[in-house]
C-alpha atoms as a PDB file:
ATOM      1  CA  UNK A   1      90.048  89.100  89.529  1.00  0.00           C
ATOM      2  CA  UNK A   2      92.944  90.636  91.671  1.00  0.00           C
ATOM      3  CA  UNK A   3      95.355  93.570  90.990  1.00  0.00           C
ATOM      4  CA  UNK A   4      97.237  94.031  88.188  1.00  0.00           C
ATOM      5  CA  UNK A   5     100.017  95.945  89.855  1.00  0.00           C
ATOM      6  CA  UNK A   6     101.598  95.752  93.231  1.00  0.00           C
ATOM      7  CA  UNK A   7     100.625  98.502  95.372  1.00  0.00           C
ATOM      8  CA  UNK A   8     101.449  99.663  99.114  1.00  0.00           C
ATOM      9  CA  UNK A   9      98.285 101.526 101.032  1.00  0.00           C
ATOM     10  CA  UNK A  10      98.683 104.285 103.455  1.00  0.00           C
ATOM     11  CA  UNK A  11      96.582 106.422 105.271  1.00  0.00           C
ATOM     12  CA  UNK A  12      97.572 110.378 104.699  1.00  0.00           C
ATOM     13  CA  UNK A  13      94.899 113.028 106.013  1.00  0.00           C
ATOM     14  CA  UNK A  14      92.034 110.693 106.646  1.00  0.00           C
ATOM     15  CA  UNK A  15      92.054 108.949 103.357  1.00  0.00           C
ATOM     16  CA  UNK A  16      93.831 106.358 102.184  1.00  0.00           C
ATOM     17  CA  UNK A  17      96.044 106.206  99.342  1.00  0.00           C
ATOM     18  CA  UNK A  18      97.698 103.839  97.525  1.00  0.00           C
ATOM     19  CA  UNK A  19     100.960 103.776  95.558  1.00  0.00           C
ATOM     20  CA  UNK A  20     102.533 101.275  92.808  1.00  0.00           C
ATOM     21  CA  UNK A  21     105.921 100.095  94.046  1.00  0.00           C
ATOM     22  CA  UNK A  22     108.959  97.491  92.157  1.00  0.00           C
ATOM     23  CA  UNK A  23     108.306  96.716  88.820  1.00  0.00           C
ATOM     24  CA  UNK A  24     104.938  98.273  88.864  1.00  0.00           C
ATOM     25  CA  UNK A  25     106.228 101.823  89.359  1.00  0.00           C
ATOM     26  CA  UNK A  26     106.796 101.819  85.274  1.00  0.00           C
ATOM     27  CA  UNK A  27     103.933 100.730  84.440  1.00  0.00           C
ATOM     28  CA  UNK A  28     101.492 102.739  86.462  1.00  0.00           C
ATOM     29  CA  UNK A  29     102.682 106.285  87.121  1.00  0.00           C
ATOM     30  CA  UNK A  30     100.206 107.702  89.471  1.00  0.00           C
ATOM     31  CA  UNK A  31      97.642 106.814  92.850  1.00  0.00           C
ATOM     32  CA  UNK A  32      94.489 105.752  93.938  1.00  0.00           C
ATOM     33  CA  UNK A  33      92.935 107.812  96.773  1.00  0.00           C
ATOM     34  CA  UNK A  34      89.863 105.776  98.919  1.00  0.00           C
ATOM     35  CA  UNK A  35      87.987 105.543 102.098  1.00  0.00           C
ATOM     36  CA  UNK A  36      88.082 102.717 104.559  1.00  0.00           C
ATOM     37  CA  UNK A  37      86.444 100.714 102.630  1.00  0.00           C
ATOM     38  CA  UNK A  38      87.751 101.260  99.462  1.00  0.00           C
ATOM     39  CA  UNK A  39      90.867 100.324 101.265  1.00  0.00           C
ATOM     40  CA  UNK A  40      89.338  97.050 102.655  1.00  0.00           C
ATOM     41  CA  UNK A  41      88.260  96.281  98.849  1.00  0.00           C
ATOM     42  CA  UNK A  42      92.128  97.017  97.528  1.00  0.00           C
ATOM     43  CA  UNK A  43      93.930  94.696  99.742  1.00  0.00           C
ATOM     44  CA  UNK A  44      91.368  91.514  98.980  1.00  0.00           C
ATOM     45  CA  UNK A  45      92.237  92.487  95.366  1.00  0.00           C
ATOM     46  CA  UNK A  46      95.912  91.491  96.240  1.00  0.00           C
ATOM     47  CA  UNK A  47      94.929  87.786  95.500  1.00  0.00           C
ATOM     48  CA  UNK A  48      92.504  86.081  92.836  1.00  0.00           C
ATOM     49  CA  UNK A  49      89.001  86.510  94.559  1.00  0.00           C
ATOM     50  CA  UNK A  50      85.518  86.055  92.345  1.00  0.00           C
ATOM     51  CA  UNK A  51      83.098  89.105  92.477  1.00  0.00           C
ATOM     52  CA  UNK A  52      80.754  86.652  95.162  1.00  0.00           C
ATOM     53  CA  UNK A  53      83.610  86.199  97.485  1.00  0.00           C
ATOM     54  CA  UNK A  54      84.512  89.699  97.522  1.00  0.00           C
ATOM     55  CA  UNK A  55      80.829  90.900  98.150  1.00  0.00           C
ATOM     56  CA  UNK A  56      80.179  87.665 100.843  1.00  0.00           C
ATOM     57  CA  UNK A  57      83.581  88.735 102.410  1.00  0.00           C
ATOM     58  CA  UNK A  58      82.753  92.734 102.765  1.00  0.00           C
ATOM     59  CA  UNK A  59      79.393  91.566 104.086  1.00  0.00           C
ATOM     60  CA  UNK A  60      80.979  89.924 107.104  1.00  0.00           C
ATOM     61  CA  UNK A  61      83.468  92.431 107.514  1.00  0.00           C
ATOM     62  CA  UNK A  62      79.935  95.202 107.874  1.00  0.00           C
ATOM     63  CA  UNK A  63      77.232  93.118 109.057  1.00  0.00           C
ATOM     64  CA  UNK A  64      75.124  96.260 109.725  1.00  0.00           C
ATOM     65  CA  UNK A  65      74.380  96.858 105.852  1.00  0.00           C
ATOM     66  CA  UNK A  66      72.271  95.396 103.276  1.00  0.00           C
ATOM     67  CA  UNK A  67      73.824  92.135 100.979  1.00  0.00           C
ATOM     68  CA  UNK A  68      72.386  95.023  98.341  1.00  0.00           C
ATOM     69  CA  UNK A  69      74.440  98.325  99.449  1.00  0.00           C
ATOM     70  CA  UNK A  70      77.177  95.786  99.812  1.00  0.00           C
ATOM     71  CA  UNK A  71      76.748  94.792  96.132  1.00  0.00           C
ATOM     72  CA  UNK A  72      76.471  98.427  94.627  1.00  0.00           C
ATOM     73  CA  UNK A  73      79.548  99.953  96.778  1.00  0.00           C
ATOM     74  CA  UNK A  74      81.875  96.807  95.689  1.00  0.00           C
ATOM     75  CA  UNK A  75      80.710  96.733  92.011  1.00  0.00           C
ATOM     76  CA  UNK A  76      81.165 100.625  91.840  1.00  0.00           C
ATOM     77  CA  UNK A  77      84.405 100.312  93.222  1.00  0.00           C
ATOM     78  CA  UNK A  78      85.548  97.422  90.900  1.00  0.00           C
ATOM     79  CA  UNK A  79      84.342  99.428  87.684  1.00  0.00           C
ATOM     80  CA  UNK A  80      86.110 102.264  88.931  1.00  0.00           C
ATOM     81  CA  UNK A  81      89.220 100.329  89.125  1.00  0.00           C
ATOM     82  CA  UNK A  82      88.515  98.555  85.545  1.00  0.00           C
ATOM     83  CA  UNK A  83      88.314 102.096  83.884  1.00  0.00           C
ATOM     84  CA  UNK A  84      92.038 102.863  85.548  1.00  0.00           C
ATOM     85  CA  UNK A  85      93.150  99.412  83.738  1.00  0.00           C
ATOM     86  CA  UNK A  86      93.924  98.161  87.618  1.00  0.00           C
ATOM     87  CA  UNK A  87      92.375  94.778  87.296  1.00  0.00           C
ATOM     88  CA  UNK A  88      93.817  91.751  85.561  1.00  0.00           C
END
């Protein structure tokens, strides 16, 4: 799974935003606001990447929490994503 629209990500007033640029601008009229992590998630979704290496790579990136909090923040993300028609 990856993006289905090219995005840029900044960080405005402690959250982080992202924006469609080029081609994608027509397509998706709008923004996704996130936290950090949210953030991390988006720019992994830039390339192909399966669920597993998504979850195995967030769980390096925050060694401190559970393989299972991991799993439920990543998949809620994703399906959040899904319902905006963001993922190809």
């Amino acid at each position: 799974m990856k993006l289905k629209y090219d995005f840029i990500v900044n960080e405005v007033a402690d959250q982080f935003v992202a924006v469609a640029v080029g081609d994608a601008l027509s397509e998706f009229n709008g923004f996704v606001k996130m936290n950090d992590v949210g953030a991390s998630i988006f720019d992994k979704l830039k390339n192909d990447i399966s669920m597993e290496d998504l979850i195995a790579l967030m769980a390096k990136e925050y060694p401190d929490e559970t393989v299972e909090t991991i799993t439920d923040c990543v998949t809620g993300f994703i399906d959040g994503l899904k319902e905006k028609d963001l993922i190809a």
